[in-house]
C-alpha atoms as a PDB file:
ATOM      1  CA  UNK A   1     -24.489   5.357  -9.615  1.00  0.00           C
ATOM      2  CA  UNK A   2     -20.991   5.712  -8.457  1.00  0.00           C
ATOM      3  CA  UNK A   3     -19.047   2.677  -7.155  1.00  0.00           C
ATOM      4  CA  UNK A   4     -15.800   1.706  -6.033  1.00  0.00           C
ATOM      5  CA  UNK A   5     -14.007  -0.971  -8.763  1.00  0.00           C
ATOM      6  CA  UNK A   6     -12.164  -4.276  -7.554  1.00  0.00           C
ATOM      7  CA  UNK A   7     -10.344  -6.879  -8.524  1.00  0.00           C
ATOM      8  CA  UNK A   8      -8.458 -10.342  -6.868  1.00  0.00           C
ATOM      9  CA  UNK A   9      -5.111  -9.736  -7.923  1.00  0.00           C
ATOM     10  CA  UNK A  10      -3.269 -13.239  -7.741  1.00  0.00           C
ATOM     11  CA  UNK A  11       0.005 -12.436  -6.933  1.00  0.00           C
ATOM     12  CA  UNK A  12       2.829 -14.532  -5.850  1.00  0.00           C
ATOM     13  CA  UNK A  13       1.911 -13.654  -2.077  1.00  0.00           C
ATOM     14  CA  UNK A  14      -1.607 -14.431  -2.166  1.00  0.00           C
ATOM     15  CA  UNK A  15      -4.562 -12.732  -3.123  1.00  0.00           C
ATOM     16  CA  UNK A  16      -4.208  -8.961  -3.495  1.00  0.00           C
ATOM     17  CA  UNK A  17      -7.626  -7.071  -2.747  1.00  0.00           C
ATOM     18  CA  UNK A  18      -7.266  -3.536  -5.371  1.00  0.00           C
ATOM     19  CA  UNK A  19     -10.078  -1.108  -4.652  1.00  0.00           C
ATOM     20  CA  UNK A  20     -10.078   1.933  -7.119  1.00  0.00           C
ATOM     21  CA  UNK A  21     -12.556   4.938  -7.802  1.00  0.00           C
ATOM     22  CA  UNK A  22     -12.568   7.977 -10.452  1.00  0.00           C
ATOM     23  CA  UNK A  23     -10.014   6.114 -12.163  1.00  0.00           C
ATOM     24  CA  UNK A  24      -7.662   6.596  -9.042  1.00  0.00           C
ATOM     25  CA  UNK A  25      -6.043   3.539  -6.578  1.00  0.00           C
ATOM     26  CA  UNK A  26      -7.489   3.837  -3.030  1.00  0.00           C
ATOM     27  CA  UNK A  27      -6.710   0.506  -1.553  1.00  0.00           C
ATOM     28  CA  UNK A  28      -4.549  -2.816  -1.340  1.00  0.00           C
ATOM     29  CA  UNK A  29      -5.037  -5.316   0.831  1.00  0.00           C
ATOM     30  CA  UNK A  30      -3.845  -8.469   1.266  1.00  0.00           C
ATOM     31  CA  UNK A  31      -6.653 -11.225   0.907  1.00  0.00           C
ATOM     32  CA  UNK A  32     -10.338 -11.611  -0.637  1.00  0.00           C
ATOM     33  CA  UNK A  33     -13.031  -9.636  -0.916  1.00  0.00           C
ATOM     34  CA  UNK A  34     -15.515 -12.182   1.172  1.00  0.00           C
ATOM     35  CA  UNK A  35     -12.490 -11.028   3.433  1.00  0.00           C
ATOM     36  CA  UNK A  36     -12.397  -7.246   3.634  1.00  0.00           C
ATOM     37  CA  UNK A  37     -16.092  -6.188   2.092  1.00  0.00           C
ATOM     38  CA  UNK A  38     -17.178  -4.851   5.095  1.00  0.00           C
ATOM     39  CA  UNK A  39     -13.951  -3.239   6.509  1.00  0.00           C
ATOM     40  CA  UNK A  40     -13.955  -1.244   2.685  1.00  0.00           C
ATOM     41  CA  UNK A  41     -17.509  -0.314   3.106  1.00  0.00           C
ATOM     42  CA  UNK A  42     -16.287   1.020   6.487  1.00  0.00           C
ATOM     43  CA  UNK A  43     -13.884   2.813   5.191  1.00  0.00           C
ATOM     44  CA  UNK A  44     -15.447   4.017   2.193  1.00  0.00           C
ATOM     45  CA  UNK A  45     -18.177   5.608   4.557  1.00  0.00           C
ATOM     46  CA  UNK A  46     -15.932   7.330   6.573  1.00  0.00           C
ATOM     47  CA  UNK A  47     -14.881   8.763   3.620  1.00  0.00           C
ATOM     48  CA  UNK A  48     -17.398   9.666   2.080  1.00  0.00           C
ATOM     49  CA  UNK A  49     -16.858   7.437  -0.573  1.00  0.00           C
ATOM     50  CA  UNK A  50     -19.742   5.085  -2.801  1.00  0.00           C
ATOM     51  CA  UNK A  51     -20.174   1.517  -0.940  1.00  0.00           C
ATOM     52  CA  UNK A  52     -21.059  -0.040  -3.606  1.00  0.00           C
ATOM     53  CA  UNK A  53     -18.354  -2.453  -5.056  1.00  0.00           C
ATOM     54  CA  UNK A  54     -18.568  -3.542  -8.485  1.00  0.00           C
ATOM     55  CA  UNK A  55     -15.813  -6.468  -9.921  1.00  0.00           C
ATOM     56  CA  UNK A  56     -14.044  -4.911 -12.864  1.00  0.00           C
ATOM     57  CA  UNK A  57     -10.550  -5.942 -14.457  1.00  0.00           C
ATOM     58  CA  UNK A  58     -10.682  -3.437 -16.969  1.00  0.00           C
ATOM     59  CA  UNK A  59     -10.584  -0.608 -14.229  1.00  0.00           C
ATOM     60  CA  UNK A  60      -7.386  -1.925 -12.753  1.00  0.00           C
ATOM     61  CA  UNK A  61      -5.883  -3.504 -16.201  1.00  0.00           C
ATOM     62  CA  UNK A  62      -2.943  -0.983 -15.482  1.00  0.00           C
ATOM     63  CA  UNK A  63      -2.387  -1.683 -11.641  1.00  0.00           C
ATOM     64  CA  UNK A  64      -2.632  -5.447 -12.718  1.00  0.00           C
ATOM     65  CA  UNK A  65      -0.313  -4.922 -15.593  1.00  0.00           C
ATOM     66  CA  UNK A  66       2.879  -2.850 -13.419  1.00  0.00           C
ATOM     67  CA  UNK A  67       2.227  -5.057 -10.279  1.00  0.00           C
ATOM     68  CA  UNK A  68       3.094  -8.180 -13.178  1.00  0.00           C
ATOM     69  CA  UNK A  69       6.007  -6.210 -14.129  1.00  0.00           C
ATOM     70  CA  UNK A  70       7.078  -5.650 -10.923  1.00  0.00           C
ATOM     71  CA  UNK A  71       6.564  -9.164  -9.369  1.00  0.00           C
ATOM     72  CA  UNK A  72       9.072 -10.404 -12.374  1.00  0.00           C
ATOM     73  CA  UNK A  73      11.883  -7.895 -11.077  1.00  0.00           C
ATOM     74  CA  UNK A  74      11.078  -5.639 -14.102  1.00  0.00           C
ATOM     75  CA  UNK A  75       9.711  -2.597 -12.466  1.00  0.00           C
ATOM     76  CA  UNK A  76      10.826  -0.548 -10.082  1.00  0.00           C
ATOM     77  CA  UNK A  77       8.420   2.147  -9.988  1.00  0.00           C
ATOM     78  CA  UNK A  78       4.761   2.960 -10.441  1.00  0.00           C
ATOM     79  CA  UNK A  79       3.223   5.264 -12.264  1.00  0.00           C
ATOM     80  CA  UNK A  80      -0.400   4.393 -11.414  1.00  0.00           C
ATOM     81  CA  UNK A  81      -2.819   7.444 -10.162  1.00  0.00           C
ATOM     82  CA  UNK A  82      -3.699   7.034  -6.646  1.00  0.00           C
ATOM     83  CA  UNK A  83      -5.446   9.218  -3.873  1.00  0.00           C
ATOM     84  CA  UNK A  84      -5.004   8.847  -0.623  1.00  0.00           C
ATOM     85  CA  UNK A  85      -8.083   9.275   1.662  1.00  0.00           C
ATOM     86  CA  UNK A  86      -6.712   9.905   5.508  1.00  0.00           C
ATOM     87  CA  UNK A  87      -5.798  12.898   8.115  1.00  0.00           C
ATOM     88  CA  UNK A  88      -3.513  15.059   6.971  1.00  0.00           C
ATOM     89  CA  UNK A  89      -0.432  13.207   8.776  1.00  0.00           C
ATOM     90  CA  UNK A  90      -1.444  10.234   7.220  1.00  0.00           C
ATOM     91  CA  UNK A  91      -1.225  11.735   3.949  1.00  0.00           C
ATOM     92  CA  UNK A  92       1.895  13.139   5.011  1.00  0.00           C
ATOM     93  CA  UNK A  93       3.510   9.867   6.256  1.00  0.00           C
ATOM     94  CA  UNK A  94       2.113   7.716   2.834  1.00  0.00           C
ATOM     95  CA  UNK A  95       3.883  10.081   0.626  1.00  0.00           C
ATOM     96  CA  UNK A  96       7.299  10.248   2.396  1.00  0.00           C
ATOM     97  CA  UNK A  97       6.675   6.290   1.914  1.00  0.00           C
ATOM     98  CA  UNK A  98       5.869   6.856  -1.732  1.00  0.00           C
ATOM     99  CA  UNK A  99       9.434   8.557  -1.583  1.00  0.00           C
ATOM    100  CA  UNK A 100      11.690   5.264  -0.405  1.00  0.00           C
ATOM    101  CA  UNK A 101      13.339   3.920  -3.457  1.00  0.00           C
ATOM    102  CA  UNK A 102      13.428   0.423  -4.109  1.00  0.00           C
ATOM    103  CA  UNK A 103      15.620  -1.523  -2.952  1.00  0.00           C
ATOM    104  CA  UNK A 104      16.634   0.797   0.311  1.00  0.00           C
ATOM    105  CA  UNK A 105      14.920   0.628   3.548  1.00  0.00           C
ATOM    106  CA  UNK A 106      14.491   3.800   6.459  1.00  0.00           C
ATOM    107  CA  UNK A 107      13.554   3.554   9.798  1.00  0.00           C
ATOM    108  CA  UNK A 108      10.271   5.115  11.679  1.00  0.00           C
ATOM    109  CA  UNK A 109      12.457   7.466  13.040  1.00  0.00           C
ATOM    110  CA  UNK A 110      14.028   8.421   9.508  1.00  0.00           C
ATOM    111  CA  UNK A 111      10.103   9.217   7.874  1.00  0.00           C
ATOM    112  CA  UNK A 112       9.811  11.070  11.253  1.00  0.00           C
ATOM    113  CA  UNK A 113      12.353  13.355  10.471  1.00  0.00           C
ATOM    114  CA  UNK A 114      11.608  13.414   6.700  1.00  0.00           C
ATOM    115  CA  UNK A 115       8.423  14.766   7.541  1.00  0.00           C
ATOM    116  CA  UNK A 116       9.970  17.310  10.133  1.00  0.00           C
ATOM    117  CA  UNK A 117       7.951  15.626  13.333  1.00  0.00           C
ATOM    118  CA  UNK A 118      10.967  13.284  14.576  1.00  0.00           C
ATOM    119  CA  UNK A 119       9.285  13.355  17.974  1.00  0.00           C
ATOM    120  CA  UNK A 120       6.357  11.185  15.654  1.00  0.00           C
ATOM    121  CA  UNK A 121       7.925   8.010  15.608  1.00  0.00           C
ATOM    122  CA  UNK A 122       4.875   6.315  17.634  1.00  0.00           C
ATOM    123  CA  UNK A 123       2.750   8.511  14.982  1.00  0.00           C
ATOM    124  CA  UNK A 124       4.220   7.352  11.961  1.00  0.00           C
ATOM    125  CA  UNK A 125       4.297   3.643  13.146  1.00  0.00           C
ATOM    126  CA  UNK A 126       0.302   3.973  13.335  1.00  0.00           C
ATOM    127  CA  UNK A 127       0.108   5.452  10.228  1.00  0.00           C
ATOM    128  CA  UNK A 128       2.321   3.101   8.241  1.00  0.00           C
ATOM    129  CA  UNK A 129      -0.351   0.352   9.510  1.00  0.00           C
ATOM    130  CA  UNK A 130      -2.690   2.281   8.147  1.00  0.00           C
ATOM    131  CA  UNK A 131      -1.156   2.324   4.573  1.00  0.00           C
ATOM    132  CA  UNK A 132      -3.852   2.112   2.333  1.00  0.00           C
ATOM    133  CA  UNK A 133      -2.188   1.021  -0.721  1.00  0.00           C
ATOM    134  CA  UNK A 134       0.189  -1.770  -0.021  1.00  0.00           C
ATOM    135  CA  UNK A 135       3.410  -2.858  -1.925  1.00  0.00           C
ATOM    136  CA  UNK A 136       3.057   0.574  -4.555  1.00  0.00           C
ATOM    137  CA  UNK A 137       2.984   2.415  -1.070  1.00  0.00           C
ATOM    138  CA  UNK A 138       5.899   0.846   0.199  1.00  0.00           C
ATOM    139  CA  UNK A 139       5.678   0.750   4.051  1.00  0.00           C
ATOM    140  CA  UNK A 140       7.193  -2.831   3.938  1.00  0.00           C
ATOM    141  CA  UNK A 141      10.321  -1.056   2.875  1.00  0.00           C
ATOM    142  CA  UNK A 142      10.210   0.850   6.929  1.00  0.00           C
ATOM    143  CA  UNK A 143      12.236  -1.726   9.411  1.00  0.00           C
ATOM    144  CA  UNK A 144      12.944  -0.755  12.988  1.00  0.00           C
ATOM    145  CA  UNK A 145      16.302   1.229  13.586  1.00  0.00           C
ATOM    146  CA  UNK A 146      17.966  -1.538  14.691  1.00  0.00           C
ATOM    147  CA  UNK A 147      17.441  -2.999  11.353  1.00  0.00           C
ATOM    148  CA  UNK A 148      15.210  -5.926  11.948  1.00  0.00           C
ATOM    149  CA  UNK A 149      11.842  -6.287  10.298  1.00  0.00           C
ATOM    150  CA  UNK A 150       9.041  -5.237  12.336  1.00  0.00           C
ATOM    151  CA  UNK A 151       5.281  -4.635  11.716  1.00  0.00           C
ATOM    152  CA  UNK A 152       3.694  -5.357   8.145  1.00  0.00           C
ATOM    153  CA  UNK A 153      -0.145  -5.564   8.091  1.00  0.00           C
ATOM    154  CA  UNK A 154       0.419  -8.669   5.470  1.00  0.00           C
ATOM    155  CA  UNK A 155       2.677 -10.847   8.134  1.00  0.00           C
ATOM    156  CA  UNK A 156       6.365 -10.807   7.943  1.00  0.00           C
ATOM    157  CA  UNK A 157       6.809 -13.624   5.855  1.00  0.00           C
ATOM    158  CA  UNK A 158       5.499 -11.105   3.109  1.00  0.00           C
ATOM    159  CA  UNK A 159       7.868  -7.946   3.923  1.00  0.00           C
ATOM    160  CA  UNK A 160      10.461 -10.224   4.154  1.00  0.00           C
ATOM    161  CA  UNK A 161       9.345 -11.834   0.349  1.00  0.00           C
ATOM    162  CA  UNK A 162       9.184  -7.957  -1.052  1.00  0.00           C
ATOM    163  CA  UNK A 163      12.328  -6.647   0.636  1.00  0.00           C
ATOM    164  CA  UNK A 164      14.131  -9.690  -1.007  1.00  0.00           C
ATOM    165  CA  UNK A 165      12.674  -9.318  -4.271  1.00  0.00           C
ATOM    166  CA  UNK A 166      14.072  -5.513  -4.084  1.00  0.00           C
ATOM    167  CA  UNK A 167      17.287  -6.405  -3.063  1.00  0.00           C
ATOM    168  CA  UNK A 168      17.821  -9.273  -5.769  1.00  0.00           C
ATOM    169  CA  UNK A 169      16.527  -6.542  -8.553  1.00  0.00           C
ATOM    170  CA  UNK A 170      18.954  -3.811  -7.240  1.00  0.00           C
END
């Protein structure tokens, strides 16, 4: 039977939920699974995903392994496999995300454009909460135009821990 692996991730922000299937990342969230097992099976459902959730470290050994590296200021990339599972724009919006190098930061308005719908802003706002796959998906590097941090589905005190990270590793 097919399932969807996880792990509790301790990382220096807390616990970090990773969901993966077929040997792909599908999901990060900040906290436990006693937390978020029935918002995953949720979302799992609606996409037509297995509910079942087994524990395994060995699926995840290397998300686990470059989210190490990269809490220690050593990596600035991943290079895990991931799918997204969302609408189209979605999709769209996560990998124009994918595409903000460390260190930087963009505005809504700036992913708006990148994806050609810079009338969107509102759009990609909801879809950046949405972000599946926090920290390797990098919405916490999207501020508002002004430049002051706004938003992060893991609290501010956490965008404001990654974004600083970044900028001392740049």
């Amino acid at each position: 039977m097919n399932s969807l692996n996880y792990f509790p991730y301790d990382s220096p922000l807390g616990t970090l939920l990773l969901v993966s299937y077929d040997q792909h990342l599908i999901f990060i969230k900040f906290g436990t699974i006693e937390e978020y097992e029935q918002e995953i099976i949720a979302w799992a459902e609606k996409h037509s995903l297995p509910t079942n959730l087994v524990e395994s470290k060995e699926s995840l050994t290397e998300t686990i392994s470059q989210l190490d590296q990269y809490f220690k200021g050593e990596r600035k990339t991943f290079s895990i496999p991931y799918r997204f599972y969302g609408t189209p724009f979605q999709k769209k919006v996560w990998q124009a995300l994918a595409e903000v190098e460390y260190g930087k930061t963009c505005s809504y308005l700036d992913i708006a454009k990148n994806i050609d719908s810079p009338k969107a802003v509102r759009a990609v706002g909801g879809a950046n909460n949405k972000n599946p796959i926090s920290v390797i998906i990098p919405c916490h590097r999207v501020i508002g135009k002004n430049g002051k941090l706004v938003g992060y589905g893991g609290g501010l005190d956490k965008k404001e821990y990654l974004l600083e990270l970044e900028r001392a590793g740049v």
